[in-house]
C-alpha atoms as a PDB file:
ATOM      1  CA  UNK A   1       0.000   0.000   0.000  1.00  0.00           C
ATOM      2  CA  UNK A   2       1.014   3.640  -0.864  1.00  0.00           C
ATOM      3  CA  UNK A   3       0.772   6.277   1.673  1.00  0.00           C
ATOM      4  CA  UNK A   4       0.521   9.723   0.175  1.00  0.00           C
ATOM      5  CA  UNK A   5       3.294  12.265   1.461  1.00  0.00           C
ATOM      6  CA  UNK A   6       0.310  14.159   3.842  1.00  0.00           C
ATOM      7  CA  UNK A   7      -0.541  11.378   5.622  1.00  0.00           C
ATOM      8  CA  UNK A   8       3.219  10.265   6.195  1.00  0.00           C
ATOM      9  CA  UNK A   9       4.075  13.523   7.580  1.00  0.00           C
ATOM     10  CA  UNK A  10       0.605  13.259   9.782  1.00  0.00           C
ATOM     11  CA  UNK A  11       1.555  10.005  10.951  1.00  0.00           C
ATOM     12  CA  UNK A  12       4.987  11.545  11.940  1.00  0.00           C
ATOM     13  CA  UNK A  13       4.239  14.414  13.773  1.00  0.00           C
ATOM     14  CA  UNK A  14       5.032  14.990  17.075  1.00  0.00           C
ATOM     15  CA  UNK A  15       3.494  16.878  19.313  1.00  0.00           C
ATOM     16  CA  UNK A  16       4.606  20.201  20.658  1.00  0.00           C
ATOM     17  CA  UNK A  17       1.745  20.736  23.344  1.00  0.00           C
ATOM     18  CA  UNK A  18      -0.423  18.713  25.285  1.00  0.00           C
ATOM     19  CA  UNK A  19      -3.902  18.296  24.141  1.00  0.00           C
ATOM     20  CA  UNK A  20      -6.666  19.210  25.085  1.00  0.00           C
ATOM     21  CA  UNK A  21      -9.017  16.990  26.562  1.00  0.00           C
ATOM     22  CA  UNK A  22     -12.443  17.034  25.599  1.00  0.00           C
ATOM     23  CA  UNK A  23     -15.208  16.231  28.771  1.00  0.00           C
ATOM     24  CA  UNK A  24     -18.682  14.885  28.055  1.00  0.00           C
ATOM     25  CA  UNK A  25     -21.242  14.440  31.033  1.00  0.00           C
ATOM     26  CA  UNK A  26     -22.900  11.378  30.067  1.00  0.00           C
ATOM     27  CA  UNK A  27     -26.412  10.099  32.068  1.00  0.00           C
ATOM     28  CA  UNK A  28     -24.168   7.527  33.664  1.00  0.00           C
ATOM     29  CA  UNK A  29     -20.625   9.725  34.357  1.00  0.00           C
ATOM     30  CA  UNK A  30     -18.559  11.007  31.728  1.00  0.00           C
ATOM     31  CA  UNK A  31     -15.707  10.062  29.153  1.00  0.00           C
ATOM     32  CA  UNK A  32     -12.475  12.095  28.948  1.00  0.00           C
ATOM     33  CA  UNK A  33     -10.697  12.151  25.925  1.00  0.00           C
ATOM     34  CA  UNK A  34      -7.430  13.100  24.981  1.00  0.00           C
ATOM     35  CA  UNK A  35      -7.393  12.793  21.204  1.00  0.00           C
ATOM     36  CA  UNK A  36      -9.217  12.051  17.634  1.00  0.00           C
ATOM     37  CA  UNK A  37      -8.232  10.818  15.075  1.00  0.00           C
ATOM     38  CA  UNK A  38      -4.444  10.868  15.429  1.00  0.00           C
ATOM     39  CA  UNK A  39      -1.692   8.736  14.858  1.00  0.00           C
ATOM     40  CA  UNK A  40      -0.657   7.489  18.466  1.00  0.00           C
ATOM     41  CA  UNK A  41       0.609   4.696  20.233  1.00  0.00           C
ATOM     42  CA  UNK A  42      -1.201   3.715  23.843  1.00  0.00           C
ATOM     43  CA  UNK A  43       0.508   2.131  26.288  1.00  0.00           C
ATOM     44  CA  UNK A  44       0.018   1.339  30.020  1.00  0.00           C
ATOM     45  CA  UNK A  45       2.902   1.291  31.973  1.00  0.00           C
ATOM     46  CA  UNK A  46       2.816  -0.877  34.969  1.00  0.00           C
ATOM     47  CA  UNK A  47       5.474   0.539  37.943  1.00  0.00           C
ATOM     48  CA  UNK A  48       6.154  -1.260  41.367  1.00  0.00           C
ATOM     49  CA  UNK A  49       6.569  -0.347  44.911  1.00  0.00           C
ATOM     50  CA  UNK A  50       9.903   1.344  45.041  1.00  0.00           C
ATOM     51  CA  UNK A  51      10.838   0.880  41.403  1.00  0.00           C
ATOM     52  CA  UNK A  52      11.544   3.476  38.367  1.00  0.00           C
ATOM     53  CA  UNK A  53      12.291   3.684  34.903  1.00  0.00           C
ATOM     54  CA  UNK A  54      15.220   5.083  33.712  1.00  0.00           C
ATOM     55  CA  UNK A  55      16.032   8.395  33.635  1.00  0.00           C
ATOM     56  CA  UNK A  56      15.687   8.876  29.580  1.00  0.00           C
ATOM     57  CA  UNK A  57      14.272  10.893  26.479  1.00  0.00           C
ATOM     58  CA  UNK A  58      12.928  10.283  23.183  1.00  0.00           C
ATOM     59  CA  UNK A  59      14.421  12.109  19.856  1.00  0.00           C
ATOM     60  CA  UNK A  60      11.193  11.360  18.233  1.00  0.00           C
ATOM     61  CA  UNK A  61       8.287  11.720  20.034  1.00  0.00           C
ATOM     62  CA  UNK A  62       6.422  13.159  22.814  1.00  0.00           C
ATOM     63  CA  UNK A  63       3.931  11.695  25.697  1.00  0.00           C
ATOM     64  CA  UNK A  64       1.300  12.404  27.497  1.00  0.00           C
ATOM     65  CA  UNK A  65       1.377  10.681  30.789  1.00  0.00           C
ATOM     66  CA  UNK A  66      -1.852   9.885  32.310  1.00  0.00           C
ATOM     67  CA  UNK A  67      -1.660   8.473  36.478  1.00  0.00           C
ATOM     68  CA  UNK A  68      -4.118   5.966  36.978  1.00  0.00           C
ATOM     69  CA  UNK A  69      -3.648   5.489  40.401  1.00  0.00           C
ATOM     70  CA  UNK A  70      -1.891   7.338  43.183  1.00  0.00           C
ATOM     71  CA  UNK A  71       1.391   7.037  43.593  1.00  0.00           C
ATOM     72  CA  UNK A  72       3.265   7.925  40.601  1.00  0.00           C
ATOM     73  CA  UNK A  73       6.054  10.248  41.517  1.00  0.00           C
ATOM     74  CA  UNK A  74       7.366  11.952  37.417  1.00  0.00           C
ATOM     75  CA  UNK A  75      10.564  13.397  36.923  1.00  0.00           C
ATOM     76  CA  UNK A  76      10.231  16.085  34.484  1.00  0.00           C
ATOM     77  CA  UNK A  77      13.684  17.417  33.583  1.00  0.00           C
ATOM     78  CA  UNK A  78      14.957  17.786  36.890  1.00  0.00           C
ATOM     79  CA  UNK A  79      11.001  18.844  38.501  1.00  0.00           C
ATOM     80  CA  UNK A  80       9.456  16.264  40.664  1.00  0.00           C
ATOM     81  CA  UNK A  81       5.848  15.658  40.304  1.00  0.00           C
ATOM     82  CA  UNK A  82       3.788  14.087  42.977  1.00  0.00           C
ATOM     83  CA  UNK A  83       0.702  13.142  40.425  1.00  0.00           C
ATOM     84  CA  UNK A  84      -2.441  12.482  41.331  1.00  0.00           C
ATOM     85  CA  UNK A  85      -4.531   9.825  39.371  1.00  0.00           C
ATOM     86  CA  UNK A  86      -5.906  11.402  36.269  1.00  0.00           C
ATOM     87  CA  UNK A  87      -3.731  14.618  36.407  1.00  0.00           C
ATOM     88  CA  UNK A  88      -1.874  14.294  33.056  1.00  0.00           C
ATOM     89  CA  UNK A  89       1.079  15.079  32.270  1.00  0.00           C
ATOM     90  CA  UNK A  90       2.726  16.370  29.322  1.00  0.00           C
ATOM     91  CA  UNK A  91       6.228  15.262  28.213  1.00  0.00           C
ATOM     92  CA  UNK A  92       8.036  16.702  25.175  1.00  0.00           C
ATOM     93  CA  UNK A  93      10.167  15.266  22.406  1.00  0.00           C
ATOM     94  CA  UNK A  94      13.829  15.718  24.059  1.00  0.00           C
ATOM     95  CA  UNK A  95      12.415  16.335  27.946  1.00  0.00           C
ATOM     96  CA  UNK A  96      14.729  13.697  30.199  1.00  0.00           C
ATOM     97  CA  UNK A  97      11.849  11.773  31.976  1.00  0.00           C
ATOM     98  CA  UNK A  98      10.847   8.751  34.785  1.00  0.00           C
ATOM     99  CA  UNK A  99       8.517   7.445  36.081  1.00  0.00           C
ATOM    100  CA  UNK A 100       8.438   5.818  39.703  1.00  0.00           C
ATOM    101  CA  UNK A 101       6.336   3.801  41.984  1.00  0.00           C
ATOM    102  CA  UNK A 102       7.286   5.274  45.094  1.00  0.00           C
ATOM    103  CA  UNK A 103       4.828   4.035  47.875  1.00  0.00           C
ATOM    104  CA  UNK A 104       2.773   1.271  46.079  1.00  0.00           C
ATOM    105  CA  UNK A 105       2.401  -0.043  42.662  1.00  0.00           C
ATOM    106  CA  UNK A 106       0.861   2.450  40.311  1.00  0.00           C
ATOM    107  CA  UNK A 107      -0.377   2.398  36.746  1.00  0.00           C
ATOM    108  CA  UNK A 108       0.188   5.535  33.658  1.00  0.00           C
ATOM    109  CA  UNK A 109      -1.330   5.691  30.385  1.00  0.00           C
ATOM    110  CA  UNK A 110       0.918   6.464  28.208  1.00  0.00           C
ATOM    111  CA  UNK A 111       0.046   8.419  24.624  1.00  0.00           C
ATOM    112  CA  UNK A 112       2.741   8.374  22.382  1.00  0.00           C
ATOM    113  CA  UNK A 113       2.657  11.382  19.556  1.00  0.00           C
ATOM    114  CA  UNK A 114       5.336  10.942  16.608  1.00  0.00           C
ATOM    115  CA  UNK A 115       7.576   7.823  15.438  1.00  0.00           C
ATOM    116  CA  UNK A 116       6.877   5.547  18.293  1.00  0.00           C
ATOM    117  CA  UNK A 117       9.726   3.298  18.557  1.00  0.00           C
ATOM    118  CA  UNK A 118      11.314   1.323  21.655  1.00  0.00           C
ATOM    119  CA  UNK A 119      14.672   1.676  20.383  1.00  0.00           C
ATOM    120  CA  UNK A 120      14.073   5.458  20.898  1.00  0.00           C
ATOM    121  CA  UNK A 121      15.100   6.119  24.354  1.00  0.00           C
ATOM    122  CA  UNK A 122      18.475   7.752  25.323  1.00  0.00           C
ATOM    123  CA  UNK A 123      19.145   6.920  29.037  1.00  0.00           C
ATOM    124  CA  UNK A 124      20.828   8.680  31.384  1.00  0.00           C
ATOM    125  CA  UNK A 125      20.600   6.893  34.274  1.00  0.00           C
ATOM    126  CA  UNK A 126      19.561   3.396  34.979  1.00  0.00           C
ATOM    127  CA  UNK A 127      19.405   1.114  37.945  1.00  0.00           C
ATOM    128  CA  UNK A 128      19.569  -2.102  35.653  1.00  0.00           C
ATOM    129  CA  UNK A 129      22.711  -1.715  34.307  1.00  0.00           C
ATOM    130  CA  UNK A 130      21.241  -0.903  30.726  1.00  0.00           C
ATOM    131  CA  UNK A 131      23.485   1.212  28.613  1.00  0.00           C
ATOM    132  CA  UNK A 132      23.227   4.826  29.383  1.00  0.00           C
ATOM    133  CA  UNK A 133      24.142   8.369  27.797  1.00  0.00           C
ATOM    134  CA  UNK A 134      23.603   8.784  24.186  1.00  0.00           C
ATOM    135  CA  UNK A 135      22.732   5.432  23.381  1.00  0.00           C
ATOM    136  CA  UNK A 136      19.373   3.901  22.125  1.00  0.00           C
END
């Protein structure tokens, strides 16, 4: 299949600001969302007790973190955030990032914007002894 050169470059694009959520009262609650009708990758990441990801960035995309439950302590170049579950949290292409679990097991929804790749990440810190500073 052939992709025409405006959808490509749609498909690529990262984005430079958050987005804005959209809130409908429903009968029985409401529905949040975050996009339409864009090119993303979804992800939940999973985070014990006491653990963290690596302190990294992406050259090609940016995230919007979503807490699901309490708990999630982000690192936001150098800024601490002590979110609260359904708080999100913007992070932009090149931003150094983690995520942590610091006291219990907490869940973020992750929307990737741009070339979503795992092979993306430059770490600069890492408490599993995987490769850090400049590499992918």
């Amino acid at each position: 299949m052939t992709v025409g050169n405006s959808e490509t470059q749609q498909q690529r694009a990262v984005r430079e600001t958050p987005p804005e959520p959209i809130v409908v009262e429903k009968p029985w609650g409401r529905f949040i969302q975050y996009v339409q009708n864009e090119p993303v990758t979804v992800k939940i990441l999973e985070v014990k007790k006491g653990e963290v990801l690596s302190l990294q960035s992406h050259r090609h995309r940016s995230e919007l973190w979503i807490p699901l439950d309490e708990g999630a302590v982000i690192e936001k170049d150098g800024v601490l955030i002590k979110a609260k579950a359904m708080e999100p949290v913007f992070i932009p292409q090149g931003c150094r990032h983690r995520l942590k679990g610091e006291d219990n097991d907490c869940r973020v929804l992750e929307i990737s914007f741009g070339i979503f790749d795992e092979d993306d990440i430059v770490r600069y810190e890492d408490r599993y002894g995987r490769p850090t500073e400049g590499v992918k």
